[in-house]
PDB file of N, CA and C in Angstrom:
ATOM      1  N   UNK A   1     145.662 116.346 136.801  1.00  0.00           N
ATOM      2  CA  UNK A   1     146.292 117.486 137.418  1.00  0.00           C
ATOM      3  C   UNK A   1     145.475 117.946 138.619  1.00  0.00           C
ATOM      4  N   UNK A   2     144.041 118.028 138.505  1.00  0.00           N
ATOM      5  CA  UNK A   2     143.465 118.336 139.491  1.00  0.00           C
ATOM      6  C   UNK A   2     143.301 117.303 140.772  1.00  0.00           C
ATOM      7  N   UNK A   3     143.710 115.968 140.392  1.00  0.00           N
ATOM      8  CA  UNK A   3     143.639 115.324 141.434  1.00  0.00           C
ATOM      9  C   UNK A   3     145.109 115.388 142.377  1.00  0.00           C
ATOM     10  N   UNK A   4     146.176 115.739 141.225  1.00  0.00           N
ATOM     11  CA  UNK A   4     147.434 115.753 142.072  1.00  0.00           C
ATOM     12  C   UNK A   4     147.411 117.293 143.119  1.00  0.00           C
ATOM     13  N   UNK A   5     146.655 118.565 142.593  1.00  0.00           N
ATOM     14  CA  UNK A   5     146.670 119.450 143.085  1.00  0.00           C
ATOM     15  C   UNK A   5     145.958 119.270 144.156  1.00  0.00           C
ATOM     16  N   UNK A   6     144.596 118.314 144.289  1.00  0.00           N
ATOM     17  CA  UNK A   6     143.944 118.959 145.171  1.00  0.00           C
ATOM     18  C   UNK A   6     142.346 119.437 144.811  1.00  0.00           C
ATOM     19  N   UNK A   7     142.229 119.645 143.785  1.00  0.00           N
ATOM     20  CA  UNK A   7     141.402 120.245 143.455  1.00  0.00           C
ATOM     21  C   UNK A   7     141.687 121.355 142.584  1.00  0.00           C
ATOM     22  N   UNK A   8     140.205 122.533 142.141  1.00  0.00           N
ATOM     23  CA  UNK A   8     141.081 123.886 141.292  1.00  0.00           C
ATOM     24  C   UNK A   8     139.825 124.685 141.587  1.00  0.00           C
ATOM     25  N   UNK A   9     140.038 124.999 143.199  1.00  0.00           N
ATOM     26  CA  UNK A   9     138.812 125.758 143.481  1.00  0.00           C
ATOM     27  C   UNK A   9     139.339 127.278 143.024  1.00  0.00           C
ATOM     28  N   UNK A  10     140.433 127.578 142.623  1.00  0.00           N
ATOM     29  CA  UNK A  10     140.480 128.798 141.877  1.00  0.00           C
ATOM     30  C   UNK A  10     140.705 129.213 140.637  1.00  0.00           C
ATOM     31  N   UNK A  11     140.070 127.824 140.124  1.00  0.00           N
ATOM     32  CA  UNK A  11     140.044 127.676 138.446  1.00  0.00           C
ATOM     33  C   UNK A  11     141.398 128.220 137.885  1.00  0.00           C
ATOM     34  N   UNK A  12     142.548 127.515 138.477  1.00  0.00           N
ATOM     35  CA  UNK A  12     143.267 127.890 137.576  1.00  0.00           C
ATOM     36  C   UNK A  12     144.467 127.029 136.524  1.00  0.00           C
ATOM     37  N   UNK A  13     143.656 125.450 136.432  1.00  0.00           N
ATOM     38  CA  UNK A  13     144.008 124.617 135.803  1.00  0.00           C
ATOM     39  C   UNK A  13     143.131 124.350 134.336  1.00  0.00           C
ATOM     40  N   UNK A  14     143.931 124.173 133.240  1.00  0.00           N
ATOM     41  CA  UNK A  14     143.064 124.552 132.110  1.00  0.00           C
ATOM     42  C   UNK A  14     144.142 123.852 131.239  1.00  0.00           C
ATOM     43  N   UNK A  15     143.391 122.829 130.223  1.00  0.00           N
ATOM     44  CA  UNK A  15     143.840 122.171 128.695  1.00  0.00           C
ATOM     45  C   UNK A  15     144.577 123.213 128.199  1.00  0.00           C
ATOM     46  N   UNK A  16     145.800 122.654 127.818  1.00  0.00           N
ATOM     47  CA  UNK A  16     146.107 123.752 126.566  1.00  0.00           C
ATOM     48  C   UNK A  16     145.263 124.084 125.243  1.00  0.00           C
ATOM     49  N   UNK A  17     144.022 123.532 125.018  1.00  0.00           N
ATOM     50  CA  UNK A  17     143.691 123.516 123.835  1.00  0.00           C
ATOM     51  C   UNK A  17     142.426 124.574 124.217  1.00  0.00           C
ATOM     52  N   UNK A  18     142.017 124.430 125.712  1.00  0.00           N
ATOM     53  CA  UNK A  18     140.897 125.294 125.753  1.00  0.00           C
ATOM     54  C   UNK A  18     141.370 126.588 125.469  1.00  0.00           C
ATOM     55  N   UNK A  19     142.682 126.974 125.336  1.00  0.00           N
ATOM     56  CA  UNK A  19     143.290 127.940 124.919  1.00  0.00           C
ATOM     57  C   UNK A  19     142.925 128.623 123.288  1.00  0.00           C
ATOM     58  N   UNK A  20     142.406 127.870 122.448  1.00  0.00           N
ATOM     59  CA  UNK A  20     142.357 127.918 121.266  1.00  0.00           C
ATOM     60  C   UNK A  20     140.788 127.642 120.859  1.00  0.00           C
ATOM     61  N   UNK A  21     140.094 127.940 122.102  1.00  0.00           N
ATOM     62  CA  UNK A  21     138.781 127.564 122.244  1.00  0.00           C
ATOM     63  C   UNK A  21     138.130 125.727 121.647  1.00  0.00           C
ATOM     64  N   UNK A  22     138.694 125.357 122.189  1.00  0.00           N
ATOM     65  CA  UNK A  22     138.381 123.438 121.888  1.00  0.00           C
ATOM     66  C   UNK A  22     138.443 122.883 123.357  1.00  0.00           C
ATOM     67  N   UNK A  23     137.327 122.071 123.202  1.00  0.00           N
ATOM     68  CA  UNK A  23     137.220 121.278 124.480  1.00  0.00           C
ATOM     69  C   UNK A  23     137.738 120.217 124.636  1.00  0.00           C
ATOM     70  N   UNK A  24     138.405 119.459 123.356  1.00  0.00           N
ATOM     71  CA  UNK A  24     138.653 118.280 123.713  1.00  0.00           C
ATOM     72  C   UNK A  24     140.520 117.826 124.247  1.00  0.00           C
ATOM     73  N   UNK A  25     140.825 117.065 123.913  1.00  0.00           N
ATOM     74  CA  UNK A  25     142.142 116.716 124.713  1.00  0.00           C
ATOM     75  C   UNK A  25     143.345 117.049 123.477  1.00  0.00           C
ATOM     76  N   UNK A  26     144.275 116.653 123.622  1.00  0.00           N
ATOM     77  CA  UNK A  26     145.256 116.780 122.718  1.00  0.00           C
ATOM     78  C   UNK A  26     145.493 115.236 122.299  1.00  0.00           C
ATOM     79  N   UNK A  27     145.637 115.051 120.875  1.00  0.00           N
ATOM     80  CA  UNK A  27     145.773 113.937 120.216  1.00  0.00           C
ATOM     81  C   UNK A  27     146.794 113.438 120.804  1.00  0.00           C
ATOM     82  N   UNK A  28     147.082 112.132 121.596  1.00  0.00           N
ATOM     83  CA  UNK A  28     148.041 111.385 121.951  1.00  0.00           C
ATOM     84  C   UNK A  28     148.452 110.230 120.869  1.00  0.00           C
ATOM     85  N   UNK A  29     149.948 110.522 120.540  1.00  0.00           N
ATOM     86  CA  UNK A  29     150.299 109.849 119.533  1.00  0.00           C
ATOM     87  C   UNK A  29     150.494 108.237 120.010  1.00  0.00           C
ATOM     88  N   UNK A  30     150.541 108.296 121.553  1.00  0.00           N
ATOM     89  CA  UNK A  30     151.216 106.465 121.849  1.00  0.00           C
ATOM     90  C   UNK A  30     149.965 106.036 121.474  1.00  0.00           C
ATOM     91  N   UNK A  31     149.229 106.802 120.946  1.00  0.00           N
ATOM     92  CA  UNK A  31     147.751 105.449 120.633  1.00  0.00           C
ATOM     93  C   UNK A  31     147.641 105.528 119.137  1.00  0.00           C
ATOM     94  N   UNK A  32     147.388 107.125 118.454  1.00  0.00           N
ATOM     95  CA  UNK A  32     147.023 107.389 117.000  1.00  0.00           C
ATOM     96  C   UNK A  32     148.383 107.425 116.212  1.00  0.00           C
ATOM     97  N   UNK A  33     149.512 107.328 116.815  1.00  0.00           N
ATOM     98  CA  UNK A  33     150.568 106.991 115.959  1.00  0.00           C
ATOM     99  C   UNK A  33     150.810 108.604 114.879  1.00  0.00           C
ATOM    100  N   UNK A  34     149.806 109.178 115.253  1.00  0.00           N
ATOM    101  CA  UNK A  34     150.077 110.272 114.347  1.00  0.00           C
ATOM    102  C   UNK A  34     150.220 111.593 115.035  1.00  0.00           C
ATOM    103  N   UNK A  35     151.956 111.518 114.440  1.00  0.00           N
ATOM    104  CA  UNK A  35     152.777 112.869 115.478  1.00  0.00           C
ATOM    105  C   UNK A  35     152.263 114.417 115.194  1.00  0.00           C
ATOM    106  N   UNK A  36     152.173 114.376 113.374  1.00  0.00           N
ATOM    107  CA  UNK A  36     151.542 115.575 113.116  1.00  0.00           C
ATOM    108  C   UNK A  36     150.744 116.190 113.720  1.00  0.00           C
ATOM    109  N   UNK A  37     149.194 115.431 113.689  1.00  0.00           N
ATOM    110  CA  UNK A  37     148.666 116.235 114.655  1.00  0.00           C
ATOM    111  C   UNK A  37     148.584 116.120 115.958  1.00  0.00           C
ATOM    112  N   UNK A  38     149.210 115.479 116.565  1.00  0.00           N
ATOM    113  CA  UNK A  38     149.528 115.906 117.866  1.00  0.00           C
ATOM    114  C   UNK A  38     150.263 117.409 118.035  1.00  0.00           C
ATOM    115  N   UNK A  39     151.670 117.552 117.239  1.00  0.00           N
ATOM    116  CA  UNK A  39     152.084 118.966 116.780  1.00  0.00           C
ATOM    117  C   UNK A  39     151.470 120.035 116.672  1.00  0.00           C
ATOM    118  N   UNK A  40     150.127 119.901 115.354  1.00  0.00           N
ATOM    119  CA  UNK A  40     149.518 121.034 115.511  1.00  0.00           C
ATOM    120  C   UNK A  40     148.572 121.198 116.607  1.00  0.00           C
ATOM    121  N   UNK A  41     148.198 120.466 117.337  1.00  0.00           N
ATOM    122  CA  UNK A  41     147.011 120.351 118.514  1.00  0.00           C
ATOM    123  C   UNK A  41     147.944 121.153 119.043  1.00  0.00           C
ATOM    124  N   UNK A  42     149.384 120.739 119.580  1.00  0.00           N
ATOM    125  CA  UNK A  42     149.781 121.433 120.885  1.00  0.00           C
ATOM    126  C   UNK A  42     150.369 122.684 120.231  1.00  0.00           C
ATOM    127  N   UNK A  43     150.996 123.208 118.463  1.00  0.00           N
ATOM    128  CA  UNK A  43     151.463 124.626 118.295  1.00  0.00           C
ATOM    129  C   UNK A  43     149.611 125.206 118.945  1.00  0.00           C
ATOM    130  N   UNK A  44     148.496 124.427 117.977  1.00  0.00           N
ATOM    131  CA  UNK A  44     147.328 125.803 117.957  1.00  0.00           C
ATOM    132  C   UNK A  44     147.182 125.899 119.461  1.00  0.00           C
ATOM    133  N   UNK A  45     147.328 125.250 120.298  1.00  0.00           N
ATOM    134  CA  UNK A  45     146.926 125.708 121.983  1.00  0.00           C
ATOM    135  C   UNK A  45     148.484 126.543 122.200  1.00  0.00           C
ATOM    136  N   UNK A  46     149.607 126.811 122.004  1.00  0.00           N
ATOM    137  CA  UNK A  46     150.357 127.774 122.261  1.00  0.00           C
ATOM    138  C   UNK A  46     149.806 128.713 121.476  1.00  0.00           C
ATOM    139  N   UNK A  47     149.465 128.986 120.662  1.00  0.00           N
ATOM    140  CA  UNK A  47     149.426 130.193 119.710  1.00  0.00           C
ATOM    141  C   UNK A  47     147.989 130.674 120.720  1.00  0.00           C
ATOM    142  N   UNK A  48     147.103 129.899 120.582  1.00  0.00           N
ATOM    143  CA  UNK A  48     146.283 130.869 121.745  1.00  0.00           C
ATOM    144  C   UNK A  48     146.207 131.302 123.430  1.00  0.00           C
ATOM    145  N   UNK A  49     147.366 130.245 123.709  1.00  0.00           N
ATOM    146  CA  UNK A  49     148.231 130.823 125.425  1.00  0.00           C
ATOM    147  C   UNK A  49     148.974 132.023 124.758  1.00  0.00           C
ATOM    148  N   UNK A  50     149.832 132.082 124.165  1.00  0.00           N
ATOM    149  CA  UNK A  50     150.335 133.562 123.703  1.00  0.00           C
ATOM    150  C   UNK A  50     149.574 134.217 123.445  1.00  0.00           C
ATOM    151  N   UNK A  51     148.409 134.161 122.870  1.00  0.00           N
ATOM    152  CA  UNK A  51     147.638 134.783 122.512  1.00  0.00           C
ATOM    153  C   UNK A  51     146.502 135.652 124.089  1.00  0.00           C
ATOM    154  N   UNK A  52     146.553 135.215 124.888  1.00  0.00           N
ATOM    155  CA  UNK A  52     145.685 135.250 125.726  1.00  0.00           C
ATOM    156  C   UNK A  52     146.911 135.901 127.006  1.00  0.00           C
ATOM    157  N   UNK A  53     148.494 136.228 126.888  1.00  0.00           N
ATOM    158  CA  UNK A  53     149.151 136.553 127.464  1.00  0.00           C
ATOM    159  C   UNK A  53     149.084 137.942 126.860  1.00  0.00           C
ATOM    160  N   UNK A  54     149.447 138.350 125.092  1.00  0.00           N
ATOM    161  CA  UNK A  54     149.859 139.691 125.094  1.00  0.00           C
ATOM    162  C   UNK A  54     148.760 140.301 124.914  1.00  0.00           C
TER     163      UNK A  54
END
């Protein structure tokens, strides 16, 4: 993303997961085959973007 943008000299590109305080990526199922947690990786990074909105 940051290379298609340009850069993010105003920091405002960010993992959904750093949302939920985790640094790492979101489980991609075309490799681990496992949808579940890919699911919960991406509900717990919404629940803390909502979380960080209200």
């Amino acid at each position: 993303m940051e290379r298609i943008a340009g850069g993010d000299p105003e920091n405002k590109i960010h993992k959904l997961l750093e949302f939920a305080g985790k640094t790492r990526d979101i489980a991609d199922p075309w490799y681990t085959g496992n949808f579940d947690a890919t699911y919960e990786d991406v509900m717990e990074g919404c629940r803390g973007l909502l979380s960080s909105l209200v």
